[in-house]
Protein backbone atom coordinates (compact mmCIF):
# COMPACT_ATOMS: atom_id res chain seq x y z
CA UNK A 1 0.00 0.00 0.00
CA UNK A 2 1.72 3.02 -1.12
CA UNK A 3 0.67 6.60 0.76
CA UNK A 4 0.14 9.76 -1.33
CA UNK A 5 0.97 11.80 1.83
CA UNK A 6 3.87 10.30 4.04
CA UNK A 7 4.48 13.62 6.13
CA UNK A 8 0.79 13.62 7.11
CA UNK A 9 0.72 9.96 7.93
CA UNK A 10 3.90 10.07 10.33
CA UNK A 11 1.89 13.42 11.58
CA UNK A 12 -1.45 11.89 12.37
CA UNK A 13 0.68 8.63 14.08
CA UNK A 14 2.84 11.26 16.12
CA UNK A 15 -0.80 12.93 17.23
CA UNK A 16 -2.87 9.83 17.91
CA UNK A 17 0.57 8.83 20.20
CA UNK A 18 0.97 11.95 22.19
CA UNK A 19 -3.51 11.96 22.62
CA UNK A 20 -2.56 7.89 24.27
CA UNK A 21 0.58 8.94 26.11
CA UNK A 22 -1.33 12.25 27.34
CA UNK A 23 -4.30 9.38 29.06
CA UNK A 24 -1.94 7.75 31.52
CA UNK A 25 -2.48 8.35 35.37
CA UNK A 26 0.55 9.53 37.29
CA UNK A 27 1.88 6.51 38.99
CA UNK A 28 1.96 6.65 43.07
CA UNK A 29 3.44 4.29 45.53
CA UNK A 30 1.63 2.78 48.85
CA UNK A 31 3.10 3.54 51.69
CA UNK A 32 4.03 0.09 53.79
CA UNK A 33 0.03 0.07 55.84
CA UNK A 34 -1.83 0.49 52.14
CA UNK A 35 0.38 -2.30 50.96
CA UNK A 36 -0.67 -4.80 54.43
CA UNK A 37 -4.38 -3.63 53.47
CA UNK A 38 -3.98 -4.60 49.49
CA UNK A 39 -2.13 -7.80 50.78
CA UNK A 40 -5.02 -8.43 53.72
CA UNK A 41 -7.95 -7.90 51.05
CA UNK A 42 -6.04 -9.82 48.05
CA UNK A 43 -5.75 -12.82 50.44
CA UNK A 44 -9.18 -12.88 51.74
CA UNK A 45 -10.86 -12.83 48.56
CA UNK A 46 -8.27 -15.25 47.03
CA UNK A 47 -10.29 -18.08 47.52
CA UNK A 48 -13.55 -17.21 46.44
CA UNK A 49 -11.65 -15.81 43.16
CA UNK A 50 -10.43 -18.90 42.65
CA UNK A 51 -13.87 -20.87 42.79
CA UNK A 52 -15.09 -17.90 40.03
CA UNK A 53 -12.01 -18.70 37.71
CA UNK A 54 -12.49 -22.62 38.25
CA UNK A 55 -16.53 -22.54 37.27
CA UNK A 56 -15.48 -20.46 34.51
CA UNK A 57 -12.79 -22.61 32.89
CA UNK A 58 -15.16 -25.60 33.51
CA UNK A 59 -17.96 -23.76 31.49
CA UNK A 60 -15.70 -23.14 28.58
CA UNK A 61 -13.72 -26.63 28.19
CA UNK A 62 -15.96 -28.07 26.27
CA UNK A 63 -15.99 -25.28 23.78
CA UNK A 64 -12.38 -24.81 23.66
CA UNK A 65 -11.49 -28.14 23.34
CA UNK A 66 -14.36 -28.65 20.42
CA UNK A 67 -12.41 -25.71 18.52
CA UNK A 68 -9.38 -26.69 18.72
CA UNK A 69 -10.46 -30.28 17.72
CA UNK A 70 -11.86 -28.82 14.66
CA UNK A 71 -8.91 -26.48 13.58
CA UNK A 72 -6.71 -29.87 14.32
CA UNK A 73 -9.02 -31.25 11.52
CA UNK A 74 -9.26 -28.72 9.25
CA UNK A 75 -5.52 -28.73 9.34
CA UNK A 76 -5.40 -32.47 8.58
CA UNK A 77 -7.30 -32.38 6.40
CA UNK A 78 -5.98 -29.95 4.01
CA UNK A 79 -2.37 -32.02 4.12
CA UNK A 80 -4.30 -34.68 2.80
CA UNK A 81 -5.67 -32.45 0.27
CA UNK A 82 -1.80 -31.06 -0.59
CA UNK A 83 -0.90 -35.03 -0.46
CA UNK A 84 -3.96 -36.15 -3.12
CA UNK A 85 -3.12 -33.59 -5.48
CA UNK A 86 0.67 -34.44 -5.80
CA UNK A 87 -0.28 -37.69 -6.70
C-alpha cells in the first residue's frame, strides 16, 4: 500500500501517540500500611476468586477443546488435500 501523503501519515501517528501517552495516570506508591491492606484484602478474597475462575474454565472446556479439535481437523485435512493432489 503506497501513501500519497507520508508527512501527514507520520503526523497523524505522532498525534494519535501523544492523545494515548497524554491518558496515563501519574503513577503513586503505597506507603508500607496500604500495601498490608492490598495484601489483607487480596488474600481474603483469594479463595472465592479462585472458585469464580475454576466454574469459569469448567464452562468453557468443552468449547475450547471442540475448537481446537476442529482447527486440528481442518488442518489435517488440508495435508491430505496437498498429499492427493501431488499424486
Amino acid at each position: 500500500m503506497k501513501f500519497r501523503y507520508p508527512v501527514l501519515l507520520i503526523l497523524a501517528i505522532v498525534f494519535l501517540q501523544s492523545l494515548h501517552s497524554g491518558c496515563r495516570l501519574p503513577s503513586a506508591e503505597l506507603s508500607p500500611e496500604e500495601m498490608d491492606i492490598v495484601d489483607t484484602l487480596y488474600n481474603s478474597r483469594l479463595p472465592e476468586l479462585r472458585l469464580e475462575l475454576d466454574s469459569l474454565c469448567k464452562l468453557q472446556k468443552d468449547e475450547i477443546i471442540s475448537r481446537k479439535t476442529d482447527s486440528l481437523i481442518e488442518l489435517q485435512l488440508t495435508e491430505i488435500r496437498k498429499l492427493v493432489e501431488r499424486q
